[in-house]
PDB file of N, CA and C in Angstrom:
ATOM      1  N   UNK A   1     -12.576 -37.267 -22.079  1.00  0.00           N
ATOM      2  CA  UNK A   1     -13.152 -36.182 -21.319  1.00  0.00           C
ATOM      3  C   UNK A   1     -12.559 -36.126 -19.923  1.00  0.00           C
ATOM      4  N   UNK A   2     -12.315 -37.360 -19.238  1.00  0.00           N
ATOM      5  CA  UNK A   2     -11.641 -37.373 -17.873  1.00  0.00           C
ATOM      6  C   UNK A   2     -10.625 -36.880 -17.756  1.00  0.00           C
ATOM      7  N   UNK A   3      -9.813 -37.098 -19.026  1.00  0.00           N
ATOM      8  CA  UNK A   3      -8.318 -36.224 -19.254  1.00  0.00           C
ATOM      9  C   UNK A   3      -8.106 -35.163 -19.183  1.00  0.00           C
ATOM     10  N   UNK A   4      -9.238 -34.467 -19.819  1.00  0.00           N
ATOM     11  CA  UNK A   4      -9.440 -33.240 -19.844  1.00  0.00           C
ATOM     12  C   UNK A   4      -9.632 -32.462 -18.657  1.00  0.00           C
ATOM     13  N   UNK A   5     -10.713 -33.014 -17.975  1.00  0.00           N
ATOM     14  CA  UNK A   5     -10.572 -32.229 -16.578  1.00  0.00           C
ATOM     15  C   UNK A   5      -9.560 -32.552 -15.580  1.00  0.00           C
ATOM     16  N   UNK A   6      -9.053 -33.808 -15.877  1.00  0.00           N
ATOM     17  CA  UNK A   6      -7.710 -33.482 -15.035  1.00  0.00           C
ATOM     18  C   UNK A   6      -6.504 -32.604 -15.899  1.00  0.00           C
ATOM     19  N   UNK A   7      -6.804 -32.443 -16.835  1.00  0.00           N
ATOM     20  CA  UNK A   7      -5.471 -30.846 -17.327  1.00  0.00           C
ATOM     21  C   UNK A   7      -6.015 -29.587 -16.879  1.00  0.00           C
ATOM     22  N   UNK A   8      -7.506 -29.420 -16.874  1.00  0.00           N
ATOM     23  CA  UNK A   8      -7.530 -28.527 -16.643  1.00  0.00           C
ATOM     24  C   UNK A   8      -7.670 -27.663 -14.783  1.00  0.00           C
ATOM     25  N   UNK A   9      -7.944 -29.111 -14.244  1.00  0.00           N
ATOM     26  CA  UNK A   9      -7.389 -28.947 -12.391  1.00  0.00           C
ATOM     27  C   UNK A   9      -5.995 -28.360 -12.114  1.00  0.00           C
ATOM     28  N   UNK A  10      -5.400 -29.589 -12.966  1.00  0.00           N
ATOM     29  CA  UNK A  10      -3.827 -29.212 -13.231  1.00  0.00           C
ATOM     30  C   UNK A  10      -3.508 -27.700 -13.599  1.00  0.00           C
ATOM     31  N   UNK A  11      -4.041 -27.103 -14.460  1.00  0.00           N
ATOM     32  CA  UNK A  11      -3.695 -26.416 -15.061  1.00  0.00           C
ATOM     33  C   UNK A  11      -3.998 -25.110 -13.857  1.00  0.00           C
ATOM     34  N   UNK A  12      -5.317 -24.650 -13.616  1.00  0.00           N
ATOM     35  CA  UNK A  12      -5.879 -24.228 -12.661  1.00  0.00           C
ATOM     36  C   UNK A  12      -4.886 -23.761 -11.607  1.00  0.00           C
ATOM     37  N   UNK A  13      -4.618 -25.285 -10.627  1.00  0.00           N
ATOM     38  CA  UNK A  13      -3.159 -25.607  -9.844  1.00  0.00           C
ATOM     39  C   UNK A  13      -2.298 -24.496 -10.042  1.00  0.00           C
ATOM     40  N   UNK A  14      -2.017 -24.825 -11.397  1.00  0.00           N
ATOM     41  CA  UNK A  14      -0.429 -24.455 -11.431  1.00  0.00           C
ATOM     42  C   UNK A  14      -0.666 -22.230 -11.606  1.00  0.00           C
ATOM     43  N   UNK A  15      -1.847 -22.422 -12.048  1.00  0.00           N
ATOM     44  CA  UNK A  15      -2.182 -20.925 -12.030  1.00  0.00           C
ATOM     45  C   UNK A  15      -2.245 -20.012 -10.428  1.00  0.00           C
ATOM     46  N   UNK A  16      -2.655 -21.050  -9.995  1.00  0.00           N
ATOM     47  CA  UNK A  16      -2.944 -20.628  -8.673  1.00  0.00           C
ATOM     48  C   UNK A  16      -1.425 -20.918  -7.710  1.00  0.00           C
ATOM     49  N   UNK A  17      -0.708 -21.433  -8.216  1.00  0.00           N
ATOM     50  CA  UNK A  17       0.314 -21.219  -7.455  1.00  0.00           C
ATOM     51  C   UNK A  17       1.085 -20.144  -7.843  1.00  0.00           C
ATOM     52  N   UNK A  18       1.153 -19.248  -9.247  1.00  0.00           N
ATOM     53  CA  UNK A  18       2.163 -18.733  -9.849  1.00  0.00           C
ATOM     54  C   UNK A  18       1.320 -17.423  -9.538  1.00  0.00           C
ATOM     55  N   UNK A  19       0.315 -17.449  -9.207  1.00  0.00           N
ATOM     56  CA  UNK A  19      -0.373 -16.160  -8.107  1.00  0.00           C
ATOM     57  C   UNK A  19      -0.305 -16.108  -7.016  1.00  0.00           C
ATOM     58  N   UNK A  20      -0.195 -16.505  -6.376  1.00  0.00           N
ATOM     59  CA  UNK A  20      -0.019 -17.045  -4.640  1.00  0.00           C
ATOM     60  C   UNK A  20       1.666 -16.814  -4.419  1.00  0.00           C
ATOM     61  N   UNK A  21       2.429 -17.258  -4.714  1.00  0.00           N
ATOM     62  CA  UNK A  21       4.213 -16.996  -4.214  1.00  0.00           C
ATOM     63  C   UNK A  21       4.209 -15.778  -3.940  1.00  0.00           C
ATOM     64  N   UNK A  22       3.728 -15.424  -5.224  1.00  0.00           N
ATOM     65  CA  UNK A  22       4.352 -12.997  -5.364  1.00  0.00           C
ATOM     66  C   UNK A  22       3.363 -12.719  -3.737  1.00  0.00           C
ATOM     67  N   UNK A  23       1.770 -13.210  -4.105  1.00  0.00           N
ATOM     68  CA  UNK A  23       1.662 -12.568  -3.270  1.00  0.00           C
ATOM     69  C   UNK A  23       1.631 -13.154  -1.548  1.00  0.00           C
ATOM     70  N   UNK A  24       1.941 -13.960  -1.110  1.00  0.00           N
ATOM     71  CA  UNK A  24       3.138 -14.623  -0.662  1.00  0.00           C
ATOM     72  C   UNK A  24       3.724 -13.648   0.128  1.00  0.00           C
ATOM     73  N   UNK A  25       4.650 -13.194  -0.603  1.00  0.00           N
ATOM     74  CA  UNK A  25       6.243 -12.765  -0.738  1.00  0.00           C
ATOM     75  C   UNK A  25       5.590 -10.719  -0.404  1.00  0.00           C
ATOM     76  N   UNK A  26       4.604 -10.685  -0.801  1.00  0.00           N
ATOM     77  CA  UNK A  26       4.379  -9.431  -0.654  1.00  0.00           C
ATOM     78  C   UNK A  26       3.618  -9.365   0.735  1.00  0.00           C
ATOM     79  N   UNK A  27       2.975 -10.050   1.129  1.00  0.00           N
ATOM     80  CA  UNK A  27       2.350  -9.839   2.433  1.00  0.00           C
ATOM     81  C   UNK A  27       3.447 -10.152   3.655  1.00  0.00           C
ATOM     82  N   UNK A  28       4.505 -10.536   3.340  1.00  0.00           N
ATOM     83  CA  UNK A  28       5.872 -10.789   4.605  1.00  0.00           C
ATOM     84  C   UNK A  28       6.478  -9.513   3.925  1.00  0.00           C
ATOM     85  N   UNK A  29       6.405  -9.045   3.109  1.00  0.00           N
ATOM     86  CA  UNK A  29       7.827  -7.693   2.845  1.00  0.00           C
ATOM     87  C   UNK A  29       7.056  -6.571   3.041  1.00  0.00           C
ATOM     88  N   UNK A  30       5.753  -6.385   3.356  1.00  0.00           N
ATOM     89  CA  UNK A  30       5.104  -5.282   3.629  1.00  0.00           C
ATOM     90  C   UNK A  30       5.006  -4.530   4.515  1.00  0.00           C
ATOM     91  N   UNK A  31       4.607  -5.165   5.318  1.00  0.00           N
ATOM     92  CA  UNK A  31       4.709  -4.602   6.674  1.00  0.00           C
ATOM     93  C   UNK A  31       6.168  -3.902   7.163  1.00  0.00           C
ATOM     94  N   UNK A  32       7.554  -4.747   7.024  1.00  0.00           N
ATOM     95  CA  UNK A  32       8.551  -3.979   7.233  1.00  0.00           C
ATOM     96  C   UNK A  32       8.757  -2.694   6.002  1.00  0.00           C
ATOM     97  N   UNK A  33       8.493  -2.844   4.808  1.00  0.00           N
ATOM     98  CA  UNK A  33       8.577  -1.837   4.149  1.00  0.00           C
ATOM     99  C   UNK A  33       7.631  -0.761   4.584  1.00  0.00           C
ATOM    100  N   UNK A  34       6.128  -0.633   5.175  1.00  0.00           N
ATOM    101  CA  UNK A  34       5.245   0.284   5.828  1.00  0.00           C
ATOM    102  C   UNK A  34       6.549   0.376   7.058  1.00  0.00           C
ATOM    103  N   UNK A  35       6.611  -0.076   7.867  1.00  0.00           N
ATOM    104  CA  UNK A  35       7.078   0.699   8.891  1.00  0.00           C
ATOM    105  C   UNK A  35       8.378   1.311   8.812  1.00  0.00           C
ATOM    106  N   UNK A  36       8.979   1.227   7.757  1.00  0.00           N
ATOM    107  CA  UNK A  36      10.200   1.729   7.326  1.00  0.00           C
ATOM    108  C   UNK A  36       9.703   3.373   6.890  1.00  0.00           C
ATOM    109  N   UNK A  37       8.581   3.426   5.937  1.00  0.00           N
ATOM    110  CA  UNK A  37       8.159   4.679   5.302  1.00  0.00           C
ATOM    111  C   UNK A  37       7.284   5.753   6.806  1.00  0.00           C
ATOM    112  N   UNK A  38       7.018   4.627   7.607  1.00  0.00           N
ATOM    113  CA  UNK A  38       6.148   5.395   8.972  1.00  0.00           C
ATOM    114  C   UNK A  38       7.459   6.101   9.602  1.00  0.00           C
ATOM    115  N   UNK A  39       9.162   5.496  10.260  1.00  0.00           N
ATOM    116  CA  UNK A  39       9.492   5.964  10.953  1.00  0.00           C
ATOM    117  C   UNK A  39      10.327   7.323  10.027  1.00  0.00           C
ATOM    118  N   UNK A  40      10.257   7.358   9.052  1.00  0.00           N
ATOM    119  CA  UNK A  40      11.184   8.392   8.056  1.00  0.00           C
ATOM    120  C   UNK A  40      10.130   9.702   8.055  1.00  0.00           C
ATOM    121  N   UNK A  41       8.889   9.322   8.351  1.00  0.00           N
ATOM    122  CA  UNK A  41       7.844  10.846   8.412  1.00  0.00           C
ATOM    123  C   UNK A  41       8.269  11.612   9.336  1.00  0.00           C
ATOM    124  N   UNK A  42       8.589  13.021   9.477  1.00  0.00           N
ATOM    125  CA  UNK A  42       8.514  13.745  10.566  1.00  0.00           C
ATOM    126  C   UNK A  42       7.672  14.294  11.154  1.00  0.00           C
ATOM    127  N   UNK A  43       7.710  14.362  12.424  1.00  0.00           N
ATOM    128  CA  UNK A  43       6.596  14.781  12.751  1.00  0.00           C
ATOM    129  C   UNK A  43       5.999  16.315  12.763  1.00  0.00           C
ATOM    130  N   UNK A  44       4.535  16.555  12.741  1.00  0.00           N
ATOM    131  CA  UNK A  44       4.158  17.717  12.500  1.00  0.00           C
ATOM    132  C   UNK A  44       4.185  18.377  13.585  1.00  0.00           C
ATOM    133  N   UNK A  45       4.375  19.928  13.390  1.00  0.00           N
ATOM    134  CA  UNK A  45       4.767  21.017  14.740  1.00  0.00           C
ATOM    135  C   UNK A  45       3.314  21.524  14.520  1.00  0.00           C
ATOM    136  N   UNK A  46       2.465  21.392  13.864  1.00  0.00           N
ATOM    137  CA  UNK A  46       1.518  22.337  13.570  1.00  0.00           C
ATOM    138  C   UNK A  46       1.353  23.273  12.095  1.00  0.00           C
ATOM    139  N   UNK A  47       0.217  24.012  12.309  1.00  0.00           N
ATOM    140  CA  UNK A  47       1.004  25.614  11.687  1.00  0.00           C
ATOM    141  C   UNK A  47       1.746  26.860  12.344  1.00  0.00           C
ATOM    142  N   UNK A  48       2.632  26.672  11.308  1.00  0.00           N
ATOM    143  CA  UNK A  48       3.839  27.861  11.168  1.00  0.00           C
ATOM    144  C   UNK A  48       3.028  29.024  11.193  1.00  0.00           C
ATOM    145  N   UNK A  49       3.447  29.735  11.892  1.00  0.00           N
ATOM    146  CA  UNK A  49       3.123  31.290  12.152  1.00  0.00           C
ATOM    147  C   UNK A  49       3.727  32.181  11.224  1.00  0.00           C
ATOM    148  N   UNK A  50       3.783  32.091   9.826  1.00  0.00           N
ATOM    149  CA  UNK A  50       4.179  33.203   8.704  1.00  0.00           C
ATOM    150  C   UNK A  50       3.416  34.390   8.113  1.00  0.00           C
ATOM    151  N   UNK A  51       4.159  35.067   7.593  1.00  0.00           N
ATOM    152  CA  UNK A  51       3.310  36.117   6.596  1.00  0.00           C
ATOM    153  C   UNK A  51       2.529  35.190   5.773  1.00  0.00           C
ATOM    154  N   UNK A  52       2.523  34.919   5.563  1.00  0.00           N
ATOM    155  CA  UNK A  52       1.525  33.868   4.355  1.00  0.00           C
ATOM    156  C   UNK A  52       0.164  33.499   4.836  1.00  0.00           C
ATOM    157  N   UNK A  53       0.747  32.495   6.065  1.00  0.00           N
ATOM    158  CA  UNK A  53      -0.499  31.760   7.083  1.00  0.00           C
ATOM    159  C   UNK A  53      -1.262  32.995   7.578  1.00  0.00           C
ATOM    160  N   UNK A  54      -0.881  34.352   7.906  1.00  0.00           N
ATOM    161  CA  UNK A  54      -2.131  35.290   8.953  1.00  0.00           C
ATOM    162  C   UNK A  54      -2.586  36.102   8.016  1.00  0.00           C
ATOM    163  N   UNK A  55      -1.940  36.359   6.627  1.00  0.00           N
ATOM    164  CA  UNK A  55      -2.679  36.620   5.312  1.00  0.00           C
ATOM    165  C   UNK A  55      -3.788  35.571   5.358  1.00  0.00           C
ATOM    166  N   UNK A  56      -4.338  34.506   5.057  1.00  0.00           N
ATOM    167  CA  UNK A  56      -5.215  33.595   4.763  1.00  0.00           C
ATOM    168  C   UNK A  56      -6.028  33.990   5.758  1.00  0.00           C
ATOM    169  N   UNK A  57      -5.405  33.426   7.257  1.00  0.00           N
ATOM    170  CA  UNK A  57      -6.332  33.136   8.284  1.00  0.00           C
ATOM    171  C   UNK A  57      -7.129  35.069   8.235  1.00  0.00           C
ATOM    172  N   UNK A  58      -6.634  35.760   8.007  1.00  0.00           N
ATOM    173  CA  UNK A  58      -7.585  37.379   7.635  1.00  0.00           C
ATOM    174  C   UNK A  58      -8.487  37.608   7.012  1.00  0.00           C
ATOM    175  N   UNK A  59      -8.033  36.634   5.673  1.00  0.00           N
ATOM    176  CA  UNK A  59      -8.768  36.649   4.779  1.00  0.00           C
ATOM    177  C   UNK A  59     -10.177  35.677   4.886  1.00  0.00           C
ATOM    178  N   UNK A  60      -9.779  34.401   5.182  1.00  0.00           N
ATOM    179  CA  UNK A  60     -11.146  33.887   5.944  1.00  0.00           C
ATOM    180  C   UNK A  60     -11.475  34.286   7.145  1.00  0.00           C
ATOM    181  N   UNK A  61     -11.720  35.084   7.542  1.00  0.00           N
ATOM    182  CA  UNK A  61     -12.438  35.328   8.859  1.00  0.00           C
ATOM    183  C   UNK A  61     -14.007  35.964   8.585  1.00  0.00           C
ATOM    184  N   UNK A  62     -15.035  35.719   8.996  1.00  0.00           N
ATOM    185  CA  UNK A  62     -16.812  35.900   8.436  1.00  0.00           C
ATOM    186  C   UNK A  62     -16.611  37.635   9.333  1.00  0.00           C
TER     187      UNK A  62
END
């Protein structure tokens, strides 16, 4: 029986390490991958003043 729970500590162990590396490895590559996808956004001007946009904004008005 003692054997047993030491395979299964062991075993446990070895589970918990083969979960832990990836995520590991993902909490250091994240952050530069987020700020990679932040500086590629452009930035917003607003709304565009089109035929389209003062159709709507007409159409909702109470």
């Amino acid at each position: 029986m003692d054997n047993q729970k030491r395979d299964n500590s062991r075993r446990n162990f070895l589970r918990g390490v083969a979960v832990a590396a990836p995520a590991a490895v993902a909490v250091a590559v994240a952050p530069k991958a987020a700020a990679k996808v932040v500086k590629d956004v452009p930035k917003s001007r607003g709304l565009r003043d089109t035929e389209h946009t003062r159709k709507y904004l007409e159409s909702a008005r109470f």
